[in-house]
N, C-alpha and C. Protein backbone atom coordinates (compact mmCIF):
# COMPACT_ATOMS: atom_id res chain seq x y z
N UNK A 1 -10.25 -28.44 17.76
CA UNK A 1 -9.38 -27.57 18.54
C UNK A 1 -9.11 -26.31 17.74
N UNK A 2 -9.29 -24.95 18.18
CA UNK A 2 -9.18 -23.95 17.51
C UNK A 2 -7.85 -23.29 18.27
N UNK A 3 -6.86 -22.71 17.61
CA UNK A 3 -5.88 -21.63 18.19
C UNK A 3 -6.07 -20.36 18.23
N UNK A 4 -5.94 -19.64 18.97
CA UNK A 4 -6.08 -18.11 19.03
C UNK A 4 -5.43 -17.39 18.03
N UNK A 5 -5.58 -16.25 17.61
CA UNK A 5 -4.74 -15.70 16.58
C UNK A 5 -3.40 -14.99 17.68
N UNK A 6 -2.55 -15.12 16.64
CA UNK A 6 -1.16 -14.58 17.07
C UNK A 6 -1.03 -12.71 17.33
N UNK A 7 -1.11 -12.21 18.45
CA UNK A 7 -1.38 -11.19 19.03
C UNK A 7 -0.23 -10.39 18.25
N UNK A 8 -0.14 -9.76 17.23
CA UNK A 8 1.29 -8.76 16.54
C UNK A 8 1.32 -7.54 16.79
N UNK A 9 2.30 -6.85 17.40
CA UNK A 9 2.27 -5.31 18.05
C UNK A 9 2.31 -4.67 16.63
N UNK A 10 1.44 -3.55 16.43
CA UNK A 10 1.79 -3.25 14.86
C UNK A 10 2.25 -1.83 15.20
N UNK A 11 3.10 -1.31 14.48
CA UNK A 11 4.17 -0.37 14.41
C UNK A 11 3.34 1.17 14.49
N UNK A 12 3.87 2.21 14.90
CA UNK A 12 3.39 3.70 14.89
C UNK A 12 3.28 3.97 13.36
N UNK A 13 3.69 3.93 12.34
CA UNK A 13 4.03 4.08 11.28
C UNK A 13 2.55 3.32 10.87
N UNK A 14 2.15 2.17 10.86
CA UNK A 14 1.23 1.73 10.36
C UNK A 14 0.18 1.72 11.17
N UNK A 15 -0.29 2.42 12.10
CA UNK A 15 -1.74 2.57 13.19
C UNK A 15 -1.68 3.84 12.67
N UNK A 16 -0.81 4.52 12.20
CA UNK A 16 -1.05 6.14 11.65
C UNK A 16 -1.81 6.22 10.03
N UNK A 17 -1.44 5.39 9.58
CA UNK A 17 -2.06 5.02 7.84
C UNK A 17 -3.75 5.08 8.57
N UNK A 18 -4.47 5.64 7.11
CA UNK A 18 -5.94 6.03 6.86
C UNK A 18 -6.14 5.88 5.28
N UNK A 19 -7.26 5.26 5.15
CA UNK A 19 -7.95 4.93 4.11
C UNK A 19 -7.96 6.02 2.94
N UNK A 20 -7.36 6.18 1.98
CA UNK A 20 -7.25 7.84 1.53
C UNK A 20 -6.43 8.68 1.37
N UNK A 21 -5.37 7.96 2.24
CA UNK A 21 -3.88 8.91 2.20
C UNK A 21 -3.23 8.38 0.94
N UNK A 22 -2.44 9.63 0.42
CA UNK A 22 -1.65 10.09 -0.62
C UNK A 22 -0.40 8.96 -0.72
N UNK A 23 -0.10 8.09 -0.97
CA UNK A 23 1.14 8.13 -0.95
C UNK A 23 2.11 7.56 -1.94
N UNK A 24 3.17 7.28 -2.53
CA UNK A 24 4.18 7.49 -3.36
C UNK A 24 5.11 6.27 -3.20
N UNK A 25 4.87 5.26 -4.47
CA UNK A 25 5.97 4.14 -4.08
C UNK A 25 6.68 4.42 -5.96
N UNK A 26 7.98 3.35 -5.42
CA UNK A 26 8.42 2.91 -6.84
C UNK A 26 8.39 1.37 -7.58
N UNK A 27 8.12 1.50 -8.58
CA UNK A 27 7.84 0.66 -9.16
C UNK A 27 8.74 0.21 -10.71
N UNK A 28 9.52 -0.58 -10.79
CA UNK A 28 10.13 -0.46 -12.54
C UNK A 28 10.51 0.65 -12.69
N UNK A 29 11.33 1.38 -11.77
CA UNK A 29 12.07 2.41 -11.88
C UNK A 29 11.47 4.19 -11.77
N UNK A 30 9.55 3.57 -12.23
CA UNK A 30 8.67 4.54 -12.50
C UNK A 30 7.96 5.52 -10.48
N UNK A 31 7.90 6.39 -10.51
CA UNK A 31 7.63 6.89 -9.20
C UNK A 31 6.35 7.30 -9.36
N UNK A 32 5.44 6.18 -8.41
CA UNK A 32 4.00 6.18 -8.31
C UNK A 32 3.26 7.05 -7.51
N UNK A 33 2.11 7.70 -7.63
CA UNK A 33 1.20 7.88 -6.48
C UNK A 33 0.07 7.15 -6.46
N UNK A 34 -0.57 7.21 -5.39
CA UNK A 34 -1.66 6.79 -5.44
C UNK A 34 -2.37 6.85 -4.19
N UNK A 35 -3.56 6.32 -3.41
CA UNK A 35 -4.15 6.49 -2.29
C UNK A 35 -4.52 4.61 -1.84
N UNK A 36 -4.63 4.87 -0.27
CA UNK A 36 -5.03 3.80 0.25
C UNK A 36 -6.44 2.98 0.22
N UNK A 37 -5.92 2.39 -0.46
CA UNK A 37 -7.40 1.74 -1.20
C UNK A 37 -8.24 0.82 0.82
N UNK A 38 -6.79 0.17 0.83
CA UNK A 38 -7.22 -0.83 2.28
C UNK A 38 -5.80 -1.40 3.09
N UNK A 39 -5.87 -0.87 4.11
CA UNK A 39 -4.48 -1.51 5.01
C UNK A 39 -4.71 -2.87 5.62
N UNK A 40 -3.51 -3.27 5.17
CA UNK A 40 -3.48 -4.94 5.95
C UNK A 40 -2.00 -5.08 6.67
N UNK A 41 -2.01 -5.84 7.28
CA UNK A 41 -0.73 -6.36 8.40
C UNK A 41 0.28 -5.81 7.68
N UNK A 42 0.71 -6.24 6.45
CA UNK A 42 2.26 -6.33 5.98
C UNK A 42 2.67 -4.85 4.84
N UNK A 43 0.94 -4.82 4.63
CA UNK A 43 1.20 -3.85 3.41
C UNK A 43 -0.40 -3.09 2.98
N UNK A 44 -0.01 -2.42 2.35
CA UNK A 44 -1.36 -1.60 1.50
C UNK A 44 -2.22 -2.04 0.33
N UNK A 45 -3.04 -1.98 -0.01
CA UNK A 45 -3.11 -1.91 -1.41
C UNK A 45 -4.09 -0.62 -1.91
N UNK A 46 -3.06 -0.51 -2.94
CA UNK A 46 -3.23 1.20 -3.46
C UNK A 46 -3.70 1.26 -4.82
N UNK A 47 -5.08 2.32 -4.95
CA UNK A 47 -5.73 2.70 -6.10
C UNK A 47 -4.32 3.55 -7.23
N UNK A 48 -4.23 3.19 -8.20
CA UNK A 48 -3.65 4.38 -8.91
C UNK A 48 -4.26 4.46 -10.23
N UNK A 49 -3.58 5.28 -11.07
CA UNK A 49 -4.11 5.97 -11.80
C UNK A 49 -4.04 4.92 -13.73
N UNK A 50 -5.16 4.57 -14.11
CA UNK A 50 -4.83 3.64 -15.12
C UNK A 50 -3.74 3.85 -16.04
N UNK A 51 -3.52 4.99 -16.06
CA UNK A 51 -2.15 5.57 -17.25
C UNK A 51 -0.84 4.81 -16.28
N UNK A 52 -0.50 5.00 -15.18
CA UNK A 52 0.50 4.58 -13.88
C UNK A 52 0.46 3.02 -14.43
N UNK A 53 -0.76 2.50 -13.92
CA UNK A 53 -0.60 0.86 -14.05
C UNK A 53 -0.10 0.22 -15.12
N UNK A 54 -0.51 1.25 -16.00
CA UNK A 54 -0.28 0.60 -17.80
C UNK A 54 1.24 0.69 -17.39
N UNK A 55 1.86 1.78 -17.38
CA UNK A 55 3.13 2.39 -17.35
C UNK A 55 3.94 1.07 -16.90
N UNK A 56 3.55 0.56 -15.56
CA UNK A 56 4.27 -0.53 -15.13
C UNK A 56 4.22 -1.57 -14.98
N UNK A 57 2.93 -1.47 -15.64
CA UNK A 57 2.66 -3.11 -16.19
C UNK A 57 1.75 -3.69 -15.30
N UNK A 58 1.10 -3.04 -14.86
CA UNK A 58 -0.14 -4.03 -13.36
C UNK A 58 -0.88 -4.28 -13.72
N UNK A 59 -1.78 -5.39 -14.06
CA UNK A 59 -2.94 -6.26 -14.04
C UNK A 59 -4.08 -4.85 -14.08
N UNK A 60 -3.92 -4.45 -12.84
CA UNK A 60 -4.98 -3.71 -12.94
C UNK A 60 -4.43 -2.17 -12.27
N UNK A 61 -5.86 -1.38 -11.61
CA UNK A 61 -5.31 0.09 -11.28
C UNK A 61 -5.43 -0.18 -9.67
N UNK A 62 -5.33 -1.36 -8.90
CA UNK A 62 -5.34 -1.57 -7.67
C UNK A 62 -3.72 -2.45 -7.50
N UNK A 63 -2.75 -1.93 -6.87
CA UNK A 63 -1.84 -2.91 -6.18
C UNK A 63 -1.37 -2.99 -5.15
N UNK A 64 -0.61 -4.18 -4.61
CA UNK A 64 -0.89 -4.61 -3.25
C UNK A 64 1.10 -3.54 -3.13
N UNK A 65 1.50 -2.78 -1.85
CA UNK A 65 3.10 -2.08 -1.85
C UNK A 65 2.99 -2.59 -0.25
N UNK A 66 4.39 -3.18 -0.31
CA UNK A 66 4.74 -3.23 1.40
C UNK A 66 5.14 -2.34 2.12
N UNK A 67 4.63 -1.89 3.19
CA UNK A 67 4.79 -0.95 4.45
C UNK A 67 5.96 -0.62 4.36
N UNK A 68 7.01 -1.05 3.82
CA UNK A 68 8.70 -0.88 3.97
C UNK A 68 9.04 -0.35 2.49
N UNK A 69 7.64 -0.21 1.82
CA UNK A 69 8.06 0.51 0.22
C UNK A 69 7.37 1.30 -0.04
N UNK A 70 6.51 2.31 0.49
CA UNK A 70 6.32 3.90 -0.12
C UNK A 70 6.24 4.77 1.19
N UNK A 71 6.11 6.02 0.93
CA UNK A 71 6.19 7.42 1.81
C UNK A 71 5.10 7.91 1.70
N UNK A 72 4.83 8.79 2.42
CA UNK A 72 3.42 8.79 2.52
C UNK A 72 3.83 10.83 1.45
N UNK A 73 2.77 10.95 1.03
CA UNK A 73 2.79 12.56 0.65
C UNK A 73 1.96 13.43 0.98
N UNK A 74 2.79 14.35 1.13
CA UNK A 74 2.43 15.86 2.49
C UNK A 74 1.87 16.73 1.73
């Protein structure tokens, strides 16, 4: 028996996000940029800059920011 996937209206705010856009979260107090590496349901995950990641401590220069935690930059 297979279930259908759960049909989720996704928000103006996130059908407007593109692969590439600029945008600006915080992290450990530190104020990030970076670009959209790949959009998913809940959140982004964003390329930044290896000096940034070191700065705040990330595994690596890719991290995952939720839709409800950065701005996009103009």
């Amino acid at each position: 028996m297979a279930f259908q996937p759960n049909e989720k209206e996704v928000s103006e705010f996130v059908q407007a996000r593109r692969i590439g856009e600029w945008i600006q979260f915080t992290r450990n107090g530190v104020e990030v940029p970076g670009t959209i590496f790949k959009i998913l349901e809940n959140s982004v995950i964003v390329e930044i800059s290896p000096e940034d990641a070191k700065e705040i401590g990330a595994a690596s220069n890719l991290t995952v920011i939720s839709h409800k935690k950065y701005k996009i930059m103009e």
